[in-house]
C-alpha atoms as a PDB file:
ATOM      1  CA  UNK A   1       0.000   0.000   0.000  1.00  0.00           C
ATOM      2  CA  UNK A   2       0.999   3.698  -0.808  1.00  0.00           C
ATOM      3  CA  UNK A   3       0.145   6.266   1.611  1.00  0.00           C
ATOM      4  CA  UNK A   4      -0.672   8.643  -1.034  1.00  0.00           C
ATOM      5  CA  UNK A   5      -3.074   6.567  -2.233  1.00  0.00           C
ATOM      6  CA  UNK A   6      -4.394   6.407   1.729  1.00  0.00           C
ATOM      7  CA  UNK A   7      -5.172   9.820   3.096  1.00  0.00           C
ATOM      8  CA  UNK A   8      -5.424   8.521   6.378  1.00  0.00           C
ATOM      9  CA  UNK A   9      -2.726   6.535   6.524  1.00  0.00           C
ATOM     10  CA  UNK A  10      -0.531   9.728   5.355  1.00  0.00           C
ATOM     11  CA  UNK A  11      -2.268  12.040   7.848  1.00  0.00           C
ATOM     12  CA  UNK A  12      -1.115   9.386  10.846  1.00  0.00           C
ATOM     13  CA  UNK A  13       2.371   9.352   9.542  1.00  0.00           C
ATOM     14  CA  UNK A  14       2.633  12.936   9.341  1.00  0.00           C
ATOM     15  CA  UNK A  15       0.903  13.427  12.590  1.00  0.00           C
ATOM     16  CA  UNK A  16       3.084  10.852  14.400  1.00  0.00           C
ATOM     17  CA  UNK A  17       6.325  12.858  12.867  1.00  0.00           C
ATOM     18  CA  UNK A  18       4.568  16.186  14.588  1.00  0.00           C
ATOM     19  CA  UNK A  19       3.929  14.609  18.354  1.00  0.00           C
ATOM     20  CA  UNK A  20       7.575  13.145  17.959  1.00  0.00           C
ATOM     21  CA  UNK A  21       8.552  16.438  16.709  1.00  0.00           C
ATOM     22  CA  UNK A  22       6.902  17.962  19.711  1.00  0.00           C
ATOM     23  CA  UNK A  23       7.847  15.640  22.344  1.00  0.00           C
ATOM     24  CA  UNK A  24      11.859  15.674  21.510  1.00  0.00           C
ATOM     25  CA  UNK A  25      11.030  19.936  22.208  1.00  0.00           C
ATOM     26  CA  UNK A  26       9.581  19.007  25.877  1.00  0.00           C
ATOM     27  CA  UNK A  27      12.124  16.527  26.736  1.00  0.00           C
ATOM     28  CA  UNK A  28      15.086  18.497  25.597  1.00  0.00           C
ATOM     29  CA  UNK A  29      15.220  20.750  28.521  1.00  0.00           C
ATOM     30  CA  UNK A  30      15.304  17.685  30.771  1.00  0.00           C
ATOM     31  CA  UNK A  31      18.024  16.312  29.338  1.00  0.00           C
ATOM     32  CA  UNK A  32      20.142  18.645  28.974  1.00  0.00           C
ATOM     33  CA  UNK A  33      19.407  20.230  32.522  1.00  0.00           C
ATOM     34  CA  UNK A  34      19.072  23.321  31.380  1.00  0.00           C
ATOM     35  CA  UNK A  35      14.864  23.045  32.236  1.00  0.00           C
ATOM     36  CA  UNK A  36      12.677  23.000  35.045  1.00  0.00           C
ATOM     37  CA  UNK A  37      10.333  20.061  33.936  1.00  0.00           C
ATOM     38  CA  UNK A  38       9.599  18.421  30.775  1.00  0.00           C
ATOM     39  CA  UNK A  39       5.905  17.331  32.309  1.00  0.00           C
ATOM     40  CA  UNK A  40       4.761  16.049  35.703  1.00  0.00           C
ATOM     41  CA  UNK A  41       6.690  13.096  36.170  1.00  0.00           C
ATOM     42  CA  UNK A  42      10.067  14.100  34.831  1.00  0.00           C
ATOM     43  CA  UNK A  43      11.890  16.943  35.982  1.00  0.00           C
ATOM     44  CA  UNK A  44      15.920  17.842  35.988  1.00  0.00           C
ATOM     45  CA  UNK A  45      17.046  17.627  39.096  1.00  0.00           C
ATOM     46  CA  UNK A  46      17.731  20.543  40.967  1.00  0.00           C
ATOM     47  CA  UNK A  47      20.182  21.089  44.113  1.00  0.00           C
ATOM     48  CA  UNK A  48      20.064  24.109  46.282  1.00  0.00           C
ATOM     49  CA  UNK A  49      21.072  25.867  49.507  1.00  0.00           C
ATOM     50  CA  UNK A  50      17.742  25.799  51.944  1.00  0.00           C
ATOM     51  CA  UNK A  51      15.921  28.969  52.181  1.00  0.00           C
ATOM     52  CA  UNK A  52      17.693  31.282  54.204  1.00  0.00           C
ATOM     53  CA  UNK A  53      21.372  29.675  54.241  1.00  0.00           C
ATOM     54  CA  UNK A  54      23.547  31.481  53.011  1.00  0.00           C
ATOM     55  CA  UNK A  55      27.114  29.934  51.032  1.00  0.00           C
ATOM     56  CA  UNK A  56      29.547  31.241  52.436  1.00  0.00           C
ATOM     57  CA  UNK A  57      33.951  30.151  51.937  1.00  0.00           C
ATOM     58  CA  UNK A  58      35.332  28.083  54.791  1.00  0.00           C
ATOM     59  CA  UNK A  59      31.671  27.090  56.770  1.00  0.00           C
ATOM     60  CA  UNK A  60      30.231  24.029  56.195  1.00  0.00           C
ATOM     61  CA  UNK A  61      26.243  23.674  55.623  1.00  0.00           C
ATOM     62  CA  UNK A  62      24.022  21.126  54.225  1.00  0.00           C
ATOM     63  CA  UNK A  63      22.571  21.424  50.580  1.00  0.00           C
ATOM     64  CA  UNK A  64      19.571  19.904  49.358  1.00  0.00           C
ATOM     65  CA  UNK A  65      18.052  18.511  45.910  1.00  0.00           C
ATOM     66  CA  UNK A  66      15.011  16.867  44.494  1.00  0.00           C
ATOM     67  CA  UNK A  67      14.438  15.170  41.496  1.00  0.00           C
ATOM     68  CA  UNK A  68      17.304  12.704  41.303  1.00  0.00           C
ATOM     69  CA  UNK A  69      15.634   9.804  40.462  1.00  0.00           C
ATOM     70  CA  UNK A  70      17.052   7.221  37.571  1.00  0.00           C
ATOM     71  CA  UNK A  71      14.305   7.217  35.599  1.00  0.00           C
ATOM     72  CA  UNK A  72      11.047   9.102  35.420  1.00  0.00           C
ATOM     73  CA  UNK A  73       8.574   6.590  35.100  1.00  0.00           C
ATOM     74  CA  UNK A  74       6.555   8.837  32.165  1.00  0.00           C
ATOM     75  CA  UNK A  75       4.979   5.348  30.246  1.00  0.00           C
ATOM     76  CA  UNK A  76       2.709   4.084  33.028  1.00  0.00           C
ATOM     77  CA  UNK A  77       5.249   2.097  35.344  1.00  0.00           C
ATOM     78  CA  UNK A  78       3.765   1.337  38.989  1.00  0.00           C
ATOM     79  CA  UNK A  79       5.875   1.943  41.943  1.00  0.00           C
ATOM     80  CA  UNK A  80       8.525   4.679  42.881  1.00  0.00           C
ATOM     81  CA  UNK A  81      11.020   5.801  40.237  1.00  0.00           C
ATOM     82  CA  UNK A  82      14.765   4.059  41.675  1.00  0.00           C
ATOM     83  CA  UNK A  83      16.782   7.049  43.517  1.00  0.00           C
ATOM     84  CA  UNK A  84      20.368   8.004  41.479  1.00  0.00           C
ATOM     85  CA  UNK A  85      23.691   6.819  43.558  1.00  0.00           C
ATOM     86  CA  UNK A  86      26.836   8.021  44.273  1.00  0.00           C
ATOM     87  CA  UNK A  87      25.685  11.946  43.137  1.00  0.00           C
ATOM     88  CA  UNK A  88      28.560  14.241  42.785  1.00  0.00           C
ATOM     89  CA  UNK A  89      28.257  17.717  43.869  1.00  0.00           C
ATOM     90  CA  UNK A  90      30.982  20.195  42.996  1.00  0.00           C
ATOM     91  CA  UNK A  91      30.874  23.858  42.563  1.00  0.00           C
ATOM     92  CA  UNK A  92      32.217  26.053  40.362  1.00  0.00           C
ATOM     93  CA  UNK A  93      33.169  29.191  39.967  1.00  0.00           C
ATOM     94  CA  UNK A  94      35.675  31.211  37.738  1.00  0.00           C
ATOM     95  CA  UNK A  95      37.195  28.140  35.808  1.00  0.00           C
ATOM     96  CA  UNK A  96      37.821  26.281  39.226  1.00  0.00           C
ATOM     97  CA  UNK A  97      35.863  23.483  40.115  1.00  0.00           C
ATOM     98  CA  UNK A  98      35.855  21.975  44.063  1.00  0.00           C
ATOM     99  CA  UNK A  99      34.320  18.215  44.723  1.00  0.00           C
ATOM    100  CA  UNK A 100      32.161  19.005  47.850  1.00  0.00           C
ATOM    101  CA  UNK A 101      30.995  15.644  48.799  1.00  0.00           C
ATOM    102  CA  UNK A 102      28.636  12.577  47.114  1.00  0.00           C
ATOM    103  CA  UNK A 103      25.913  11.226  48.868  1.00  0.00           C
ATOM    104  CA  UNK A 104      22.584   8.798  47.507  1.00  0.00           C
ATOM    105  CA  UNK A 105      19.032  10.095  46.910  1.00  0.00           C
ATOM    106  CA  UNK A 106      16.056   8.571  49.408  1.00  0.00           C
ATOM    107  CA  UNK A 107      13.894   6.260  47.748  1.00  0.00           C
ATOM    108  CA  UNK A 108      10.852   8.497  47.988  1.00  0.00           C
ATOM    109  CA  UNK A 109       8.612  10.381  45.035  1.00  0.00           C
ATOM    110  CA  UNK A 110      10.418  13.463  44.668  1.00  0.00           C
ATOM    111  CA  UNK A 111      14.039  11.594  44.796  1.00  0.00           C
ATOM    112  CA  UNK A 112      15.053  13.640  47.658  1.00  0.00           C
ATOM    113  CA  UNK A 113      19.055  13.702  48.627  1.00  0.00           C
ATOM    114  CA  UNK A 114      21.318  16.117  50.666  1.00  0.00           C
ATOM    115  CA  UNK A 115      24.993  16.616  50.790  1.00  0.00           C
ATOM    116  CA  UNK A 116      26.524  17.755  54.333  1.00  0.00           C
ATOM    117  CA  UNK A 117      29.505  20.214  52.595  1.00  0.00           C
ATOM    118  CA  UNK A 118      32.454  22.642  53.901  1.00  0.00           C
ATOM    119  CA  UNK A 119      32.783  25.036  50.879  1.00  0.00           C
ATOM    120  CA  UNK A 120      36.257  25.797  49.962  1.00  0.00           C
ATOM    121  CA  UNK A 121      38.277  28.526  51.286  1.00  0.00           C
ATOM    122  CA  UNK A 122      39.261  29.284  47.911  1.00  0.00           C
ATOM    123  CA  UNK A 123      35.195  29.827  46.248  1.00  0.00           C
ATOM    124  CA  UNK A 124      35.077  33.901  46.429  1.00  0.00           C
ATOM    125  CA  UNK A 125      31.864  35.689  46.657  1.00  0.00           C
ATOM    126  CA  UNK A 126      29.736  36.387  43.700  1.00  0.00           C
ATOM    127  CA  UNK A 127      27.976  33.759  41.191  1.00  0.00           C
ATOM    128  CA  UNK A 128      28.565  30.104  41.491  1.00  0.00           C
ATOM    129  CA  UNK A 129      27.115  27.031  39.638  1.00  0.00           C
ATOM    130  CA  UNK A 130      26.290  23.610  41.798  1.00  0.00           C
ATOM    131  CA  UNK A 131      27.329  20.797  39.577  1.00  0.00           C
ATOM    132  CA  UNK A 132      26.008  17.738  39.584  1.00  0.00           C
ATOM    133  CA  UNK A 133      26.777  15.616  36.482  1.00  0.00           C
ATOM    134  CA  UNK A 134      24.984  17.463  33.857  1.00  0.00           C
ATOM    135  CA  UNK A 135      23.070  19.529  35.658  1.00  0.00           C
ATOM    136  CA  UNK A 136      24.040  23.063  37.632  1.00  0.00           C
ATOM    137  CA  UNK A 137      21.882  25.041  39.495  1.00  0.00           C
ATOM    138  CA  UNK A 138      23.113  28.839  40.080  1.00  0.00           C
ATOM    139  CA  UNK A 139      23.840  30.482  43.390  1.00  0.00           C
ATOM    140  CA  UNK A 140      25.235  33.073  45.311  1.00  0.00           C
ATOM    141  CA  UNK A 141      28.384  32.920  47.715  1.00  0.00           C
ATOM    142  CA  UNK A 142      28.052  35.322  50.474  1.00  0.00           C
ATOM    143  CA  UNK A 143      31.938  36.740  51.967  1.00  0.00           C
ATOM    144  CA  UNK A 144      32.624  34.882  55.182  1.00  0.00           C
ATOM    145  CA  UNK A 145      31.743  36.734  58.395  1.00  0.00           C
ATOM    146  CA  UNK A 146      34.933  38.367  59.219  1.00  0.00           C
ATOM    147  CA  UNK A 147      35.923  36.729  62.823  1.00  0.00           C
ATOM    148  CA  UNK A 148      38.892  39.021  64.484  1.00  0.00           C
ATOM    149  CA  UNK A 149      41.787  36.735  65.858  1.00  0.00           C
ATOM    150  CA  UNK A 150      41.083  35.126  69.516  1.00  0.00           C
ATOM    151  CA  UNK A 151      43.808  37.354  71.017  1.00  0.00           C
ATOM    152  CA  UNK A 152      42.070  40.275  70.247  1.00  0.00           C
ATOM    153  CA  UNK A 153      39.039  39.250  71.847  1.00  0.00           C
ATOM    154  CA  UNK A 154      37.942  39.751  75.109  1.00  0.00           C
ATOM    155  CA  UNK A 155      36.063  36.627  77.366  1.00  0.00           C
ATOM    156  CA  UNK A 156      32.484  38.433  76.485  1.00  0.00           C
ATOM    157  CA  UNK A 157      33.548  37.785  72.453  1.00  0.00           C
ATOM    158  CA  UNK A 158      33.805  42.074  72.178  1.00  0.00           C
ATOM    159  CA  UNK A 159      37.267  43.010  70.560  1.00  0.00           C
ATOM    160  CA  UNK A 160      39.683  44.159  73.213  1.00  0.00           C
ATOM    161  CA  UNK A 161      40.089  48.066  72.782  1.00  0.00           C
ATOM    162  CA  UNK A 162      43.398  47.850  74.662  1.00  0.00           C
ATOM    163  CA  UNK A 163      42.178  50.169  77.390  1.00  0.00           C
END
């Protein structure tokens, strides 16, 4: 059989080429990370700093992430998506790149996973990206909170005027 001799048949194949078509535009985001979600069930993950911690060079704080699951169950699968092991989070900043820990996501729905870090003396403030295999979330480093030396403290934690 021809399809130009079957209307119908032509329309599905053309059709079919236009929902593919369609459906490599919503996925692409997803895969590249560069997206928030593709549709309900698959989303890139994302890893970020709680609300109201701040990144800041030489303290150590816990960041968070959702979405890393190994698969996004989008064709009718039962059951819980698997969690993604042995994630790598780095950041980067200024053509440097720091390893700040690896940890495995929960096996729960929204593929949960934390990473208790110390962030690098050496990350300055200003932009940074969190890396995690593909995908980077932006953020902001905050300067350190500037600590005078113990010896020019007093016991109460005021510096010592020398009076």
């Amino acid at each position: 059989m021809h399809t130009a001799s079957h209307p119908a048949r032509l329309l599905m194949i053309v059709g079919a080429g236009l929902v593919a078509a369609l459906g490599a535009t919503l996925v692409w985001p997803t895969l590249t990370g560069h997206g928030s979600r593709a549709d309900a069930s698959c989303a890139a993950p994302q890893a970020f700093a709680p609300k109201g911690v701040k990144i800041r060079p030489g303290e150590e704080l816990t960041i968070k992430g959702r979405f890393f699951l190994a698969d996004c169950y989008d064709t009718g699968q039962q059951g819980t998506p698997p969690p993604m092991r042995h994630v790598v989070l780095r950041i980067r900043q200024h053509g440097h790149t720091w390893r700040l820990g690896v940890a495995d996501a929960r096996p729960d729905p929204l593929g949960t996973i934390s990473w208790r870090v110390h962030i690098p003396r050496g990350v300055r403030p200003g932009a940074a990206v969190l890396v995690t295999g593909d995908f980077r979330s932006d953020v902001r480093v905050y300067a350190a909170p500037h600590h005078p030396p113990a010896h020019l403290t007093t016991p109460t934690g005021l510096p010592d005027t020398g009076e």
